[in-house]
C-alpha atoms as a PDB file:
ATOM      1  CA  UNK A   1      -9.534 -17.391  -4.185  1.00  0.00           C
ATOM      2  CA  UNK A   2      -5.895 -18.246  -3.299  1.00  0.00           C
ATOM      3  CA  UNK A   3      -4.691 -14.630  -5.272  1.00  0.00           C
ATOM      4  CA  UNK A   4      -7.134 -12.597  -2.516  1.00  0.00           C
ATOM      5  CA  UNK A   5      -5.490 -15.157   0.665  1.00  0.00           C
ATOM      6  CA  UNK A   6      -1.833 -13.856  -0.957  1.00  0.00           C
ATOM      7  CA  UNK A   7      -3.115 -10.145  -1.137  1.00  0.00           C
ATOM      8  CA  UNK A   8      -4.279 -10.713   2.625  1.00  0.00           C
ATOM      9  CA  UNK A   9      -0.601 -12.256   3.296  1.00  0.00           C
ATOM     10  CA  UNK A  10       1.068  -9.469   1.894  1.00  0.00           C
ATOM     11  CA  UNK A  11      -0.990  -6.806   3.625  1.00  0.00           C
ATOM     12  CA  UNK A  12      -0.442  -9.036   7.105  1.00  0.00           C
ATOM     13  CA  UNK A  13       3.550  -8.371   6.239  1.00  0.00           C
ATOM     14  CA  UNK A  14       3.184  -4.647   6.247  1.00  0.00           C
ATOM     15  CA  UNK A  15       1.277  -4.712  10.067  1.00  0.00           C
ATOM     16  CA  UNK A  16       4.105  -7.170  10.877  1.00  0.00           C
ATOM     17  CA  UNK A  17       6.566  -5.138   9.506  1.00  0.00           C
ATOM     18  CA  UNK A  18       5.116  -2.130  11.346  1.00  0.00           C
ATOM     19  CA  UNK A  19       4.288  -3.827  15.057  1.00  0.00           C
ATOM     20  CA  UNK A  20       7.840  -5.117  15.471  1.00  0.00           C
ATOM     21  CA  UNK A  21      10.951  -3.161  13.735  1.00  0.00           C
ATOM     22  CA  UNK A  22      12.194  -0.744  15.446  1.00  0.00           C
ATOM     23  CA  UNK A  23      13.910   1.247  12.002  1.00  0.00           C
ATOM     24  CA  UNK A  24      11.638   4.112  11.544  1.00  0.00           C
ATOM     25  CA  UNK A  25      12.776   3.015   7.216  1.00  0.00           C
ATOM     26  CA  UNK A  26      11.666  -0.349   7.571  1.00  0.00           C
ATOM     27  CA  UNK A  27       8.542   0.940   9.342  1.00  0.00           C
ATOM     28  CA  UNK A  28       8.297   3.266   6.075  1.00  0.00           C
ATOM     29  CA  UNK A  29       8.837   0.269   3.596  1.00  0.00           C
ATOM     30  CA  UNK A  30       6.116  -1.666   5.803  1.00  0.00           C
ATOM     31  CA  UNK A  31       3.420   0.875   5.415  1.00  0.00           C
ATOM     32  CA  UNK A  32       4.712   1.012   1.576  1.00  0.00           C
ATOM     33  CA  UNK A  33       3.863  -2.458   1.395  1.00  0.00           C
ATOM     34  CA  UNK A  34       0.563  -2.643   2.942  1.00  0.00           C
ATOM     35  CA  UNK A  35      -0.648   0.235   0.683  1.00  0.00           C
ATOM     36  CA  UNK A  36       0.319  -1.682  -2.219  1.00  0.00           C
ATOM     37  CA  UNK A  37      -1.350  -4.923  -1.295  1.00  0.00           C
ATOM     38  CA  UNK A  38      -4.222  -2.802  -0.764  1.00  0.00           C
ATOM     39  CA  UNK A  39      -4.396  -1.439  -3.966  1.00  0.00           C
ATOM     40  CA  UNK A  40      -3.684  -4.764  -5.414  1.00  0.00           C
ATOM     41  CA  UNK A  41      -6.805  -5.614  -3.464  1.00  0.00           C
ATOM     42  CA  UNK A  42      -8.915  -3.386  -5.221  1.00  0.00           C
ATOM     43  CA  UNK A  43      -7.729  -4.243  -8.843  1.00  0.00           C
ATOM     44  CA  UNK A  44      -8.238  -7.860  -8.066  1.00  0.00           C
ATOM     45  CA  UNK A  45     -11.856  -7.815  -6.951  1.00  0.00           C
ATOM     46  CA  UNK A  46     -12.563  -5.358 -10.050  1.00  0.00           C
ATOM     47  CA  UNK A  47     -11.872  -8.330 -12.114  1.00  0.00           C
ATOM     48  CA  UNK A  48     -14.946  -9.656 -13.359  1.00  0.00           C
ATOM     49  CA  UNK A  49     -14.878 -12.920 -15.494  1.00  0.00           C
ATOM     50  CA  UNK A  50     -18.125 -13.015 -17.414  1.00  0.00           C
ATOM     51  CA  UNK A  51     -18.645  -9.407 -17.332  1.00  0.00           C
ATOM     52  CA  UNK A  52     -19.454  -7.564 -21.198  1.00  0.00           C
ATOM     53  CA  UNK A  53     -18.305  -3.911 -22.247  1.00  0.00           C
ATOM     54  CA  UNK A  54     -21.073  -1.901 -22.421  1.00  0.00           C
ATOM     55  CA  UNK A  55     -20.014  -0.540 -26.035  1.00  0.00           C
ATOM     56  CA  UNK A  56     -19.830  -4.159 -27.856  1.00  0.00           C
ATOM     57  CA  UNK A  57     -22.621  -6.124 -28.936  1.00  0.00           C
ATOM     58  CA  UNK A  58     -24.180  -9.084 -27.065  1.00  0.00           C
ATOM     59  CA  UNK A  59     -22.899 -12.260 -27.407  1.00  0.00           C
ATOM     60  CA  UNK A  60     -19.154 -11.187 -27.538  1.00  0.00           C
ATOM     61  CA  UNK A  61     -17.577 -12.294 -24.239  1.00  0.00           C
ATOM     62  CA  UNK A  62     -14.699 -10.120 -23.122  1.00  0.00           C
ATOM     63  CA  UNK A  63     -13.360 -10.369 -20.017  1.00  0.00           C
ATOM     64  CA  UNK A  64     -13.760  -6.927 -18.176  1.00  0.00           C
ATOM     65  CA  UNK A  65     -12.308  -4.728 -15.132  1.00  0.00           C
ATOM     66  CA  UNK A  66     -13.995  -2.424 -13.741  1.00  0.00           C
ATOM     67  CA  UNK A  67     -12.743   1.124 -14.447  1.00  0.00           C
ATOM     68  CA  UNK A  68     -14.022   2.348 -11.197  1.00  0.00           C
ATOM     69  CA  UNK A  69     -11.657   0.776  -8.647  1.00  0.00           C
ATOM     70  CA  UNK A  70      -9.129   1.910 -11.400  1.00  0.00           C
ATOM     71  CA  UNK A  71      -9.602   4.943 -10.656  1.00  0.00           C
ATOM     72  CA  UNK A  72      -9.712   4.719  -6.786  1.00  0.00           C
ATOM     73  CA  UNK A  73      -6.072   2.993  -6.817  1.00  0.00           C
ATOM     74  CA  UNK A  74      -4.643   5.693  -9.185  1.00  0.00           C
ATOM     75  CA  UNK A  75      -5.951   8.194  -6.535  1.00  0.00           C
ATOM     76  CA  UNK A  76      -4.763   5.578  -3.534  1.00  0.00           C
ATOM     77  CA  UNK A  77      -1.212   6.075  -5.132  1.00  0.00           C
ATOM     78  CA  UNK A  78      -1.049   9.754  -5.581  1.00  0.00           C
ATOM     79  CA  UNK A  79      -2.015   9.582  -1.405  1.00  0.00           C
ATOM     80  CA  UNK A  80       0.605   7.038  -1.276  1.00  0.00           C
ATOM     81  CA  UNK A  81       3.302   9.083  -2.720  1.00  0.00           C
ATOM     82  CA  UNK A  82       2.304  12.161  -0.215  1.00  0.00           C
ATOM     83  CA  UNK A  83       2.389  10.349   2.878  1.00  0.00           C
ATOM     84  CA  UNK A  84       6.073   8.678   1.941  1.00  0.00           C
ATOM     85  CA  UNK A  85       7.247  11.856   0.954  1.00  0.00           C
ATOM     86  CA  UNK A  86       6.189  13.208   4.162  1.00  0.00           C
ATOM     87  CA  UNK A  87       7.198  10.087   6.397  1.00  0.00           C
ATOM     88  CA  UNK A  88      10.600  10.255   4.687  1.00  0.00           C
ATOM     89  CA  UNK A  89      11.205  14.153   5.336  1.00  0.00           C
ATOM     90  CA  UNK A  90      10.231  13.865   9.489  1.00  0.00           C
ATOM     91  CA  UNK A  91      12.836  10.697   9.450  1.00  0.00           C
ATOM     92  CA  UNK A  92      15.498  13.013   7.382  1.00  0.00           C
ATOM     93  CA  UNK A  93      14.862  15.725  10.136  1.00  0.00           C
ATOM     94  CA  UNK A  94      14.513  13.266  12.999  1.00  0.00           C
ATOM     95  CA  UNK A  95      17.998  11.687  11.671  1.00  0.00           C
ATOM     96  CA  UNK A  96      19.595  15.266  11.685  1.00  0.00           C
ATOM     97  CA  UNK A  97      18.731  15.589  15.113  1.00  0.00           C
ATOM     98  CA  UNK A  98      19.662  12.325  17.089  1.00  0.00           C
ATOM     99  CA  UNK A  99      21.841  10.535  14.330  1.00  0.00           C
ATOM    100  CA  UNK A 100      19.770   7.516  14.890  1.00  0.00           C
ATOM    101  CA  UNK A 101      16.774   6.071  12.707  1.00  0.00           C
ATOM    102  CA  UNK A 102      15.988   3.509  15.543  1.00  0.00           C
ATOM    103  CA  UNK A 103      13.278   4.621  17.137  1.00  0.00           C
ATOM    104  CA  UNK A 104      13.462   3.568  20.688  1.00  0.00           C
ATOM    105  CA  UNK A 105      16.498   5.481  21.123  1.00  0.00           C
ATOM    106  CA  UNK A 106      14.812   8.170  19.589  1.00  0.00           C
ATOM    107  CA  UNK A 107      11.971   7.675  22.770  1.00  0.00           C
ATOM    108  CA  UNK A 108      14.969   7.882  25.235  1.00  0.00           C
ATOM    109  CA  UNK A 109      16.695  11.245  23.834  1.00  0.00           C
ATOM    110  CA  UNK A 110      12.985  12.789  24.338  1.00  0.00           C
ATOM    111  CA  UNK A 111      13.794  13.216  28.083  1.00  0.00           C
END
């Protein structure tokens, strides 16, 4: 139970992260992290203690996870990777532009 409150913890870092810098990187490192404790999420409720693989023979007990949410994070990363990619091209431009990653600068050179 304490390994899901730390998951929540970490994903309650990201929002912080994102709610109150004011570095459109750190902003980028704070969504980062709140996709990652997401997908840690996932892995760590696919755990399942007294589960059996369907391929051995009853009475052998195996601990088991789920290949399903296996497959959702592996997708949840490929998104991942997109999005950052994309985040991290706009800030390159927005950088070129105003020389400035902070972002409430950024609002006052907008006019």
């Amino acid at each position: 139970m304490i390994i899901y409150l730390l998951c929540f913890v970490l994903f309650l870092v990201g929002i912080y992260g994102v709610i109150t810098k004011r570095d459109l990187v750190k902003i980028i490192l704070s969504l980062a992290i709140m996709g990652y404790s997401a997908n840690l999420f996932l892995i760590l409720f696919a755990y399942k203690k007294s589960a059996l693989y369907p391929i051995l023979e009853k009475g052998v007990d195996v601990p088991m996870v789920d290949p399903l949410p296996q497959a959702l994070v592996l997708t949840s990363i490929v998104i991942e990777l997109g999005t950052t990619a994309l985040l991290v091209s706009l800030v390159a431009k927005l950088f070129q532009k105003y020389r400035t990653f902070d972002i409430t600068k950024i609002r006052r050179l907008l006019g």
